[in-house]
Protein backbone atom coordinates (compact mmCIF):
# COMPACT_ATOMS: atom_id res chain seq x y z
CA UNK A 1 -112.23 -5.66 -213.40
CA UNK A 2 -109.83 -8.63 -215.22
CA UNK A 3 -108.28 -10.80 -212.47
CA UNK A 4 -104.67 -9.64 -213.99
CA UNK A 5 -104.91 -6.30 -212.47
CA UNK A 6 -102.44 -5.18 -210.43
CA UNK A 7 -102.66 -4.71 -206.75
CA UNK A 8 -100.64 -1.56 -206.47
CA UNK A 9 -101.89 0.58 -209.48
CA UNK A 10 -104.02 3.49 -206.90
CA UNK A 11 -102.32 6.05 -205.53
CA UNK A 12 -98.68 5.85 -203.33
CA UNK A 13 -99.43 3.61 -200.29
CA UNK A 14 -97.25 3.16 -197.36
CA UNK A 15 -95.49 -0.33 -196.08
CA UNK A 16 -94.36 -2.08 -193.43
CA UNK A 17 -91.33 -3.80 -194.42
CA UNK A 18 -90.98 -7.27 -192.76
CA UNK A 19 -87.94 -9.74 -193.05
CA UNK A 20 -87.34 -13.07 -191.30
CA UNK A 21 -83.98 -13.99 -191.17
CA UNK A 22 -82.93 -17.53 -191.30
CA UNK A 23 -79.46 -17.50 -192.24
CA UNK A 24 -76.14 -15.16 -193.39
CA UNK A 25 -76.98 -12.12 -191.10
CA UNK A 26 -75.31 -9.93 -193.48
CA UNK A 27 -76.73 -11.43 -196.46
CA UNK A 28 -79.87 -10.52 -195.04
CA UNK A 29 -79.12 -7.18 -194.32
CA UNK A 30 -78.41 -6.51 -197.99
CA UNK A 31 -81.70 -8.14 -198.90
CA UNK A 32 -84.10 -5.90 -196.58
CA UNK A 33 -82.05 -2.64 -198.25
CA UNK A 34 -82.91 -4.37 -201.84
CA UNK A 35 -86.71 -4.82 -200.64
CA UNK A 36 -86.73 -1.09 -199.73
CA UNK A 37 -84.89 0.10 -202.78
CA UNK A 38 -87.47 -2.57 -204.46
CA UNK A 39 -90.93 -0.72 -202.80
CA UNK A 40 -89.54 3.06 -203.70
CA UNK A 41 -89.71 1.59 -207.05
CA UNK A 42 -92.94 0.71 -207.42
CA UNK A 43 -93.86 4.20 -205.82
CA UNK A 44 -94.54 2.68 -202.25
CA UNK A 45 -93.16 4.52 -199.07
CA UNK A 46 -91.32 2.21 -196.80
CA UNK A 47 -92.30 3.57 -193.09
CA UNK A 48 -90.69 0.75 -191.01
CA UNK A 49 -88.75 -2.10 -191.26
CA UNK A 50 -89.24 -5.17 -188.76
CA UNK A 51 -87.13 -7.84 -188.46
CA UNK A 52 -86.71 -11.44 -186.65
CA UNK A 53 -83.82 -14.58 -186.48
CA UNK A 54 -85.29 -17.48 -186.69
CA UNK A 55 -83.74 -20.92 -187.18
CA UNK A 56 -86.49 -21.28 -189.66
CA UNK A 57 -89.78 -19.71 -190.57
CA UNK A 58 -93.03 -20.37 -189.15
CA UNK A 59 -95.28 -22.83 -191.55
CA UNK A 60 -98.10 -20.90 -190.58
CA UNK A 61 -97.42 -17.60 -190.50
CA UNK A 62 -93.70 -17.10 -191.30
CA UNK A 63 -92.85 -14.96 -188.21
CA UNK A 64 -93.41 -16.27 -184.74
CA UNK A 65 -97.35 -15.67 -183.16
CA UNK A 66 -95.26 -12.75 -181.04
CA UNK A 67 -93.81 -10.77 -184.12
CA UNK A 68 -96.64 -11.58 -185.87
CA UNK A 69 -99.13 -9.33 -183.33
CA UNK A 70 -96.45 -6.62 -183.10
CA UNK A 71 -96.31 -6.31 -186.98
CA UNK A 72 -99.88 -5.71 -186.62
CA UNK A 73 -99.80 -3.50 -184.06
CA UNK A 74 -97.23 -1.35 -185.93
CA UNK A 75 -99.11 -1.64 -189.01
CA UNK A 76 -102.14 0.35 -187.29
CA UNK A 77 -99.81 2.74 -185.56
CA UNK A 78 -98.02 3.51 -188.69
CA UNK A 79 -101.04 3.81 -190.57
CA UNK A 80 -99.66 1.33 -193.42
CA UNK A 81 -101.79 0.24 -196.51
CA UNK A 82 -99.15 -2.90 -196.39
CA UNK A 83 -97.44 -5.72 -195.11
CA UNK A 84 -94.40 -6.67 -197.60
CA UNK A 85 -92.47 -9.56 -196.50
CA UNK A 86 -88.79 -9.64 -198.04
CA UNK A 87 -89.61 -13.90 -197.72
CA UNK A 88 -91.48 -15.36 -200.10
CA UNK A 89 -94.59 -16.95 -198.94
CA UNK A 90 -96.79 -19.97 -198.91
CA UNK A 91 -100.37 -19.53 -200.60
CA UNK A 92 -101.32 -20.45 -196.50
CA UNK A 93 -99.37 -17.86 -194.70
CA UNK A 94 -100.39 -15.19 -196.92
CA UNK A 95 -103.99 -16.38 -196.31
CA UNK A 96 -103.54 -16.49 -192.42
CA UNK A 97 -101.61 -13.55 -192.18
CA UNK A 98 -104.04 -11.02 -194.11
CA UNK A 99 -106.51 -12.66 -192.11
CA UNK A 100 -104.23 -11.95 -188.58
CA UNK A 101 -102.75 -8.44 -190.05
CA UNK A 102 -106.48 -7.20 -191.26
CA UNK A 103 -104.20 -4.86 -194.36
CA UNK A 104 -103.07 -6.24 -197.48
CA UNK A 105 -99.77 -8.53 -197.45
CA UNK A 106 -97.33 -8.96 -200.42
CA UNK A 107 -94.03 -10.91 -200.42
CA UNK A 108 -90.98 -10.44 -202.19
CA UNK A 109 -92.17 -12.12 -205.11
CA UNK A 110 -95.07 -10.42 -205.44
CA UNK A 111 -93.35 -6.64 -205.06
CA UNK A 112 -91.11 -7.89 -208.24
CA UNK A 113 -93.82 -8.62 -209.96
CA UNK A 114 -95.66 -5.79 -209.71
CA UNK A 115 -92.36 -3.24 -210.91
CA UNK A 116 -92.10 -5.66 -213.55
CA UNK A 117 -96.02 -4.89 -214.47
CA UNK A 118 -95.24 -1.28 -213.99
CA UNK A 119 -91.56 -1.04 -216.35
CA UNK A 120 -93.12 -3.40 -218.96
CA UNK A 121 -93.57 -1.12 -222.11
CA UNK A 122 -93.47 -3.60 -225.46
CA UNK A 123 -96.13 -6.03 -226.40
CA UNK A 124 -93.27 -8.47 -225.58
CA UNK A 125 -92.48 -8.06 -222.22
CA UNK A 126 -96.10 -7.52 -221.69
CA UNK A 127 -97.54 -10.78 -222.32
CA UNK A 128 -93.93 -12.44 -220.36
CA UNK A 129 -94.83 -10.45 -217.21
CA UNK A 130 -98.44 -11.25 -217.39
CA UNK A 131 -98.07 -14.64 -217.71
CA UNK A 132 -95.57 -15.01 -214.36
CA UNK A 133 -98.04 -12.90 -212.41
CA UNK A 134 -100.63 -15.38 -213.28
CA UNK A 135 -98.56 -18.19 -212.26
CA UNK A 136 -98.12 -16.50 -209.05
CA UNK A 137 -101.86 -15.67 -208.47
CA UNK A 138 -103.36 -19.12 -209.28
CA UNK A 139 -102.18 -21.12 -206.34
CA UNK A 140 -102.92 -17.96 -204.25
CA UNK A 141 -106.40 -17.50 -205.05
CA UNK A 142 -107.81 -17.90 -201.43
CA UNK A 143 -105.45 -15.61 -199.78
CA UNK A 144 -106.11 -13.33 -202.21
CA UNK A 145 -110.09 -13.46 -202.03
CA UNK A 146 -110.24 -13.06 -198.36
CA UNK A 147 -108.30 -9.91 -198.66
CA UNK A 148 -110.67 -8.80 -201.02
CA UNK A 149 -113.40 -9.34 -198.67
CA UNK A 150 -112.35 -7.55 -195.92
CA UNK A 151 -111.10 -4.66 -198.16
CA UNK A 152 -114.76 -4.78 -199.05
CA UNK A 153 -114.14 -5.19 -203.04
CA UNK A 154 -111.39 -2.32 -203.18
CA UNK A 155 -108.26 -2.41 -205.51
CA UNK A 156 -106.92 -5.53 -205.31
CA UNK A 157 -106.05 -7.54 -207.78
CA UNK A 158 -109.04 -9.56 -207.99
CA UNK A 159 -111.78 -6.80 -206.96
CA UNK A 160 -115.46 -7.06 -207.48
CA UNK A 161 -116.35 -10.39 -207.34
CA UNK A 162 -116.58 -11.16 -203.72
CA UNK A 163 -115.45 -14.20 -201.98
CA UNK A 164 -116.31 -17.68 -201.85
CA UNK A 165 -115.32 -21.28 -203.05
CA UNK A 166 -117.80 -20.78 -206.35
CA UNK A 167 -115.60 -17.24 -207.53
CA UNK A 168 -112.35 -18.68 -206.71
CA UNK A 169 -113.28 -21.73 -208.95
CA UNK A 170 -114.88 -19.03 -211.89
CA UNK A 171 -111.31 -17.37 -211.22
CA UNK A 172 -109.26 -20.39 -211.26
CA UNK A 173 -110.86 -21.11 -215.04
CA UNK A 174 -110.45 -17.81 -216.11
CA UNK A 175 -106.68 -17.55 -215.60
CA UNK A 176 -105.94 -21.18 -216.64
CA UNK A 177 -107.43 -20.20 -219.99
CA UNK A 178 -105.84 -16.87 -220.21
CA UNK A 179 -102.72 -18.86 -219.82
CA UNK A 180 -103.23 -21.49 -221.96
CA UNK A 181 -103.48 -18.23 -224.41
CA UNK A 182 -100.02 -16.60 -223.27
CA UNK A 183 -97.82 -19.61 -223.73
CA UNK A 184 -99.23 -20.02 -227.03
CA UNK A 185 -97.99 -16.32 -227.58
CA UNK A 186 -94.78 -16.84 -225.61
CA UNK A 187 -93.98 -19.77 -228.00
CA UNK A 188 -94.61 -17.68 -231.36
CA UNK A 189 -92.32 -14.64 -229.37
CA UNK A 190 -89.54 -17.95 -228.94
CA UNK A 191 -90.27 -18.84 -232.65
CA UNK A 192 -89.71 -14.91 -233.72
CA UNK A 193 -86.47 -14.67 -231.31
CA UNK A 194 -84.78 -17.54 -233.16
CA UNK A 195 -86.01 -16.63 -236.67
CA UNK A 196 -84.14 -13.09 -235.77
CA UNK A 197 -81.21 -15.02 -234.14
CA UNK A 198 -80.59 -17.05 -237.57
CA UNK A 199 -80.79 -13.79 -239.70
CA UNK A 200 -78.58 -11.89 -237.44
CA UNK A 201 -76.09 -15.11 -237.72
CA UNK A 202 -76.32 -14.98 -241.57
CA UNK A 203 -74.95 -11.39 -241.29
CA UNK A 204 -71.85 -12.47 -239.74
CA UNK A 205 -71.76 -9.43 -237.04
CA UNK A 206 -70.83 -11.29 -233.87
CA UNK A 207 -73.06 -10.90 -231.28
CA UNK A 208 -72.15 -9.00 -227.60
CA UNK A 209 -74.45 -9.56 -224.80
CA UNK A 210 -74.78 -7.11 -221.61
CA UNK A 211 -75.63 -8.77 -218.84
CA UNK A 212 -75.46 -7.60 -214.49
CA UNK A 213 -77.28 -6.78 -211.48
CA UNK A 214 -80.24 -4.22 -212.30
CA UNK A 215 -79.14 -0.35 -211.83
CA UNK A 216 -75.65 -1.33 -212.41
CA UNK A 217 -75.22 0.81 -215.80
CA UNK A 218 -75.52 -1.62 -218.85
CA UNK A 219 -78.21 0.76 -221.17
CA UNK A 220 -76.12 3.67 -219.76
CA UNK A 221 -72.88 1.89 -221.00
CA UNK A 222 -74.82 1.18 -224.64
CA UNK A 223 -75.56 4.43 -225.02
CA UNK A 224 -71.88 5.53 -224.28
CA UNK A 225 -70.93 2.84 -227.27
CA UNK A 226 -73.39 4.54 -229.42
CA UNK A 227 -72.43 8.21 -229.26
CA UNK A 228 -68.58 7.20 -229.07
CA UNK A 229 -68.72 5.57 -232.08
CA UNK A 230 -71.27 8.62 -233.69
CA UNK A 231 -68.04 11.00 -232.37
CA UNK A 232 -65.55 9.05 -234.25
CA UNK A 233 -67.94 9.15 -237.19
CA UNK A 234 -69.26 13.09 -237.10
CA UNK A 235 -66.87 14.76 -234.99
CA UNK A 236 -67.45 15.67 -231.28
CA UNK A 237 -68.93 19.40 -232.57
CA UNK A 238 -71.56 18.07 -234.95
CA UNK A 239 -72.42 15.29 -232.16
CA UNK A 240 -73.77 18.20 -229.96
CA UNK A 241 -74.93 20.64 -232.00
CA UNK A 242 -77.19 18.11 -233.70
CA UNK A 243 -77.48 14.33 -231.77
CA UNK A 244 -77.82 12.18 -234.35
CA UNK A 245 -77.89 9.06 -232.04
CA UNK A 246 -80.09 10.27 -229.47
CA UNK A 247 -83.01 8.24 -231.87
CA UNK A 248 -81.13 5.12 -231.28
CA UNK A 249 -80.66 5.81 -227.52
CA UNK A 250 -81.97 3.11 -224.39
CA UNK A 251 -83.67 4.52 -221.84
CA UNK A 252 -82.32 5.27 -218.51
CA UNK A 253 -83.49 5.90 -214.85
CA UNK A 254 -81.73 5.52 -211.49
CA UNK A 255 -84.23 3.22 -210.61
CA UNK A 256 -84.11 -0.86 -210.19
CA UNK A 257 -85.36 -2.80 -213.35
CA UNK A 258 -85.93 0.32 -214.99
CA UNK A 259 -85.59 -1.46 -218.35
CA UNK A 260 -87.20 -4.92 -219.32
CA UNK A 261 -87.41 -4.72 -222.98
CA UNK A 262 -83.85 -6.28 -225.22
CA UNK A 263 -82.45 -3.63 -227.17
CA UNK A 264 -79.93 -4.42 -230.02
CA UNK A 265 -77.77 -1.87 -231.17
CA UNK A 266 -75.14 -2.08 -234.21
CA UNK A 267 -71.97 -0.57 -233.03
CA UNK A 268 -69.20 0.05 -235.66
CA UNK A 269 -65.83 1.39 -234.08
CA UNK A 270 -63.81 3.25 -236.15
CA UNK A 271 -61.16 0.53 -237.36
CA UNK A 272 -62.49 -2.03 -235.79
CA UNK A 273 -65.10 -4.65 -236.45
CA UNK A 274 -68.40 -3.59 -236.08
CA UNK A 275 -70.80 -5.94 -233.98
CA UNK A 276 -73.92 -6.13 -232.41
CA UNK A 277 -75.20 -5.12 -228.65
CA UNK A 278 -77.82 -6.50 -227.02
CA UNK A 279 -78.66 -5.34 -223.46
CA UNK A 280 -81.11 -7.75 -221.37
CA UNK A 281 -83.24 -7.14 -218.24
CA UNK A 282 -81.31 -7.03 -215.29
CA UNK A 283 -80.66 -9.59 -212.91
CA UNK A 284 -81.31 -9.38 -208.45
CA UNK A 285 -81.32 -12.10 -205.54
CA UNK A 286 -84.20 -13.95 -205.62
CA UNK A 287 -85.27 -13.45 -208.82
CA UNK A 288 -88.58 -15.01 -208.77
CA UNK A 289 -88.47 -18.65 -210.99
CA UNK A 290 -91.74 -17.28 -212.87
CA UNK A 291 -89.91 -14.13 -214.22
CA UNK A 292 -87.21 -16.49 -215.22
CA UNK A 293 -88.91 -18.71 -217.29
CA UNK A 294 -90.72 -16.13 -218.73
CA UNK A 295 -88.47 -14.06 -219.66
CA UNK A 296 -86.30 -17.28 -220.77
CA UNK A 297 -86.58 -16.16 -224.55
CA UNK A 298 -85.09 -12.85 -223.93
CA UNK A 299 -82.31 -13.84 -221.66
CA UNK A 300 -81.54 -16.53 -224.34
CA UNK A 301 -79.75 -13.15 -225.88
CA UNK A 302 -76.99 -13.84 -223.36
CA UNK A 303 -77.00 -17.73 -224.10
CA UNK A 304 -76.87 -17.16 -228.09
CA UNK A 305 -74.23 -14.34 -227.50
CA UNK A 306 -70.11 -14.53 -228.80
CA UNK A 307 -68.93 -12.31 -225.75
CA UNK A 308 -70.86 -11.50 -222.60
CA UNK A 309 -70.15 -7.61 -220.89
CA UNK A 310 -71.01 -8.63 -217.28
CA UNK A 311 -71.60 -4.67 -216.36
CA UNK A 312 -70.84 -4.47 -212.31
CA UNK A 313 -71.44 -1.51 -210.32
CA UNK A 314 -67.81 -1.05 -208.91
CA UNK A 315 -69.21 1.29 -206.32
CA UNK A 316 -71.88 -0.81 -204.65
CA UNK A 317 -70.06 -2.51 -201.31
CA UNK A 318 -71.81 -5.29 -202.12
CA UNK A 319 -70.75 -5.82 -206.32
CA UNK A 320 -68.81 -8.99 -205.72
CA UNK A 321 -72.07 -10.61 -204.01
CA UNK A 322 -73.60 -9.77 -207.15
CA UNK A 323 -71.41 -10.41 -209.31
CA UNK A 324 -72.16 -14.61 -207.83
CA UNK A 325 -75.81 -14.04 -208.33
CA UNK A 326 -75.08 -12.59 -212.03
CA UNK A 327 -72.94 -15.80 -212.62
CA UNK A 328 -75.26 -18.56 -210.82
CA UNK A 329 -77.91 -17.26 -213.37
CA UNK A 330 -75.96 -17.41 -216.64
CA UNK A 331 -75.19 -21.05 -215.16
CA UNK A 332 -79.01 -21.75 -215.42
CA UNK A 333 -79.08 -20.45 -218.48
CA UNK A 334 -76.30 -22.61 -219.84
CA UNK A 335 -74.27 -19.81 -220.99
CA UNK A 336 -71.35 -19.91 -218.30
CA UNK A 337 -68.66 -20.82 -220.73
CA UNK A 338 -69.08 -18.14 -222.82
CA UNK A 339 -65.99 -15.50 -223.19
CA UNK A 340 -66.70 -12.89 -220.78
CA UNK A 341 -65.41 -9.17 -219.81
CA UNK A 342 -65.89 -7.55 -216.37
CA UNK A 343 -66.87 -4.55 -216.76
CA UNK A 344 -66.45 -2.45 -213.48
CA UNK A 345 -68.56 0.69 -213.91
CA UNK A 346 -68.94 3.86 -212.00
CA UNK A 347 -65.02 3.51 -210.95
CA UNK A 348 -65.24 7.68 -211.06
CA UNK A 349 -67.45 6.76 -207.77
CA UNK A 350 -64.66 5.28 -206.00
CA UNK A 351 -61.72 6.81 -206.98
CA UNK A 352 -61.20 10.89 -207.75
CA UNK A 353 -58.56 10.46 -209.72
CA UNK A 354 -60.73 9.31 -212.92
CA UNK A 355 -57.62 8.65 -215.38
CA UNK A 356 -56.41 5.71 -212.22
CA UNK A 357 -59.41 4.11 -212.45
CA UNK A 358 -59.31 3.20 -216.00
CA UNK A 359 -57.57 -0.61 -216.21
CA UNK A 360 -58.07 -2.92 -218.97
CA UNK A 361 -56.82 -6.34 -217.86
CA UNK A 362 -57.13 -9.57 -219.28
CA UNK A 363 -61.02 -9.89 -219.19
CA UNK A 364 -61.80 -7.16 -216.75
CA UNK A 365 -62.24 -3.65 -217.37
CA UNK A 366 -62.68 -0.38 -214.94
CA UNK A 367 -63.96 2.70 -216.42
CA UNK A 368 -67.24 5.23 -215.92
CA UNK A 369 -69.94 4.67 -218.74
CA UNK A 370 -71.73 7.95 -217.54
CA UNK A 371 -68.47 10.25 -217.91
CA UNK A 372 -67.31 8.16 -221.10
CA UNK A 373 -64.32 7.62 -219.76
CA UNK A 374 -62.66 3.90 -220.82
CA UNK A 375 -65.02 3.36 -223.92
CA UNK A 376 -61.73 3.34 -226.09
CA UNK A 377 -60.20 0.22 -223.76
CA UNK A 378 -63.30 -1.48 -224.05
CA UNK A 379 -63.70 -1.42 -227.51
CA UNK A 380 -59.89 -2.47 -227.74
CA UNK A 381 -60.55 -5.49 -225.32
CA UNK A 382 -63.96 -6.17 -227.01
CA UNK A 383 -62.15 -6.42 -230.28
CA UNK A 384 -59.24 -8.69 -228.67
CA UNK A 385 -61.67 -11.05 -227.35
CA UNK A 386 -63.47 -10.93 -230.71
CA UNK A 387 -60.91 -11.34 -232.95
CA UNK A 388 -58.94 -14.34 -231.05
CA UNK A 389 -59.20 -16.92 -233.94
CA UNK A 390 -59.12 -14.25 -237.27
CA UNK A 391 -56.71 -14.04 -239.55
CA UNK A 392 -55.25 -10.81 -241.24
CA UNK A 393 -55.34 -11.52 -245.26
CA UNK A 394 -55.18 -9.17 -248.58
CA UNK A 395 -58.05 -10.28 -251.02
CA UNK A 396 -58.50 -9.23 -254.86
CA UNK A 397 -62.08 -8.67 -256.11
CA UNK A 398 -62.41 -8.87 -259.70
CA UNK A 399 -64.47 -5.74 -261.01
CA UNK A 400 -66.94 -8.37 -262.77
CA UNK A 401 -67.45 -10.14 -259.18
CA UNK A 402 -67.76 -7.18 -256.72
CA UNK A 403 -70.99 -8.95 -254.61
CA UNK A 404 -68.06 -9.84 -252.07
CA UNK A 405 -67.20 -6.38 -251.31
CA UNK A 406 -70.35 -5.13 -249.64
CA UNK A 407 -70.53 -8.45 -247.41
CA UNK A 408 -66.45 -8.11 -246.42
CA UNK A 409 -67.48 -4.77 -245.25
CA UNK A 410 -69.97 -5.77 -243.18
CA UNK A 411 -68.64 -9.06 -241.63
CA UNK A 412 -65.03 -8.39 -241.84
CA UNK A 413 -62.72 -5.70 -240.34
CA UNK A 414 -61.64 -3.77 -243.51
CA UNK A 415 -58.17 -2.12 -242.96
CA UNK A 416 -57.53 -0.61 -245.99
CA UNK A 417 -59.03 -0.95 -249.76
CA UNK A 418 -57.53 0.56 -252.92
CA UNK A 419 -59.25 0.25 -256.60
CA UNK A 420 -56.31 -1.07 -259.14
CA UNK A 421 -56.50 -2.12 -262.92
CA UNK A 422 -57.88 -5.86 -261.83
CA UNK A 423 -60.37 -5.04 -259.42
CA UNK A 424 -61.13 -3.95 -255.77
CA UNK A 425 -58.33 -4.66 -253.54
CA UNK A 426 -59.07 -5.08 -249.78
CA UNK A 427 -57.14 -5.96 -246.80
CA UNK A 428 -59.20 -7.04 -243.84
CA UNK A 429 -59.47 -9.53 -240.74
CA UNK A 430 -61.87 -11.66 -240.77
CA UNK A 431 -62.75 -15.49 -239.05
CA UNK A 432 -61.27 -18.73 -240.32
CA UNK A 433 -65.26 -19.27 -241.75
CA UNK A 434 -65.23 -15.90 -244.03
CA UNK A 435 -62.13 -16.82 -244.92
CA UNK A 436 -62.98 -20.37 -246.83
CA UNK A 437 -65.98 -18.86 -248.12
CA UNK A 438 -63.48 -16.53 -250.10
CA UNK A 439 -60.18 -17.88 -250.22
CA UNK A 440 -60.07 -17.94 -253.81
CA UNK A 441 -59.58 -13.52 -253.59
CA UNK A 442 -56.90 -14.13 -251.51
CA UNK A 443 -53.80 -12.53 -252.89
CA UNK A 444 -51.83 -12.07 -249.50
């Protein structure tokens, strides 16, 4: 059995949820519901939650010697297969508390992890999730064996082998080489991501990233994009007797991190400059540093983008908490002075009056991705925000010179074109850059 395999694959276990708070009480509040919301994802069946304050945790154990015994003493009552801690933990604490709990223990960190494992469907996001879990695992490789041993060589992540200093060691090697392999690949996916990136450029389509908390709407919102735009194009009647789109569709689940792979769509509004939409993995408290720099190749989307969608769940009480943690992590990235629009989705959840709910302001939109309600305000803003530094000009393409014409319809917003005696006759909007590169056309 490889030492990547994951710890939770079996069949649905049951957990003790544990959470030492140190801090914000309400903070911590929301954090325990995102741990349980976290462990229904990954198919595990929350049956308590246990909680301490704490001015800060315990070095050895994270909870106090007290809580510590009563955790275990719930854990046999309840019958648990886990211990998940919403902290994260120390390779020692995980060590002494599987060793104090006698069940398996998994921190926040770990839980992540293991959903990411689960959701990761491209070769891509694959090799990126494999190579954070093994950055997690190495340091833990103790901890981790001694559970092993008392589960007897069960599931675990690192079955089989036993325990002992000379496996850890024969472990150790084998997952420093398998990730001396993976940031190889990671480096060739960067290499392909920019190569992509500078063709995409060449095009000319700006690019639109979605970024937000996870389960807060953004592949529901693409797909909205898509099949408004395929309305405008076929007609609402053909749209459902036939959906076209529905091939170019992202999947979506009410479920957290239900999507980790980038999708790029090209959207074209009717009279309105096309561009492209990328949608990114979603973003949570706590998001553990591995996944970060892991994933740092596809969040770069956001980084490389000319307008960021920061999708917001309008009817989670707790949206404006993370809307901070959705804007402290495009400040890591280095993408917090990119142009940005709010997007406040699932306003039909707060409001029942759905026509009220749909506000475009300057840089903040409300609207319902799942009803389709607001996609025509958003594509107006989108375009605004777009469009801030073009220029509206008529151009004249001689018939002996047409190669312009395909790329103005592409890169450009075309507003109207009419075929006369000299040539091809266009009047579009386009960026100050387009517009040296053909200034000699223009006629108007």
């Amino acid at each position: 059995m490889s030492t990547t395999e994951n710890p939770l694959q079996s069949e649905e276990k049951r957990a003790l949820l544990v959470g030492i708070c140190t801090g914000n009480e309400h903070d911590f509040s929301v954090s325990m519901e995102e741990l349980d919301a976290l462990a229904r994802s990954c198919g595990i069946e929350p049956a308590r939650s246990v909680t301490q304050h704490l001015p800060w945790t315990d070095r050895a154990t994270c909870a106090g010697p007290g809580k510590v015994e009563e955790i275990r003493m719930l854990a046999d009552a309840e019958e648990t297969d886990l211990v998940i801690f919403n902290n994260n933990l120390t390779p020692a604490q995980i060590a002494n508390l599987t060793k104090l709990l006698d069940v398996e223990v998994l921190d926040r960190t770990a839980l992540i992890l293991q959903i990411f494992s689960e959701h990761a469907s491209s070769r891509e996001a694959r090799i990126q999730v494999e190579y954070a879990r093994l950055q997690y695992i190495l340091p833990r490789l103790i901890g981790m064996r001694r559970n092993l041993s008392r589960q007897g060589g069960g599931s675990g992540a690192l079955s089989n082998k036993g325990s002992g200093e000379m496996q850890i060691e024969l472990d150790r090697r084998h997952i420093e080489r398998r990730m001396s392999v993976l940031r190889k690949e990671l480096k060739k996916i960067s290499q392909s991501r920019e190569t992509q990136r500078k063709m995409r450029r060449q095009s000319r389509l700006p690019l639109v990233s979605m970024v937000g908390y996870t389960n807060a709407g953004k592949s529901t919102l693409m797909n909205a994009l898509i099949d408004h735009c395929a309305k405008e194009t076929y007609g609402s009647a053909f749209m459902e007797a036939n959906e076209p789109e529905k091939d170019r569709h992202v999947f979506v689940k009410d479920m957290v991190f239900a999507t980790l792979d980038t999708a790029i769509r090209r959207i074209e509004p009717e009279g309105a400059q096309p561009f492209l939409l990328s949608d990114t993995v979603g973003f949570i408290s706590d998001l553990p540093t591995s996944l970060v720099e892991a994933f740092h190749s596809t969040l770069e989307e956001a980084l490389h983008a000319d307008l960021i969608l920061e999708v917001v769940d309008a009817s989670d009480p707790e949206h404006i908490a993370q809307m901070e943690v959705t804007g402290r992590t495009l400040q890591e990235l280095g993408a917090g002075s990119i142009p940005r629009i709010q997007v406040m989705n699932k306003a039909d959840l707060t409001q029942e009056d759905l026509s009220g709910t749909i506000q475009a302001q300057s840089g903040k939109i409300f609207l319902s991705a799942a009803h389709g309600a607001g996609i025509d305000e958003l594509i107006r803003l989108i375009e605004e925000k777009l469009n801030g530094e073009t220029i509206q000009v008529t151009v004249l393409i001689p018939y002996e010179e047409m190669s312009p014409v395909p790329v103005l319809h592409t890169s450009a917003v075309v507003l109207e074109q009419e075929y006369t005696p000299d040539g091809v006759k266009l009047t579009a909007r386009m960026d100050m850059d387009l517009l040296r590169r053909y200034r000699k056309y223009v006629i108007a």
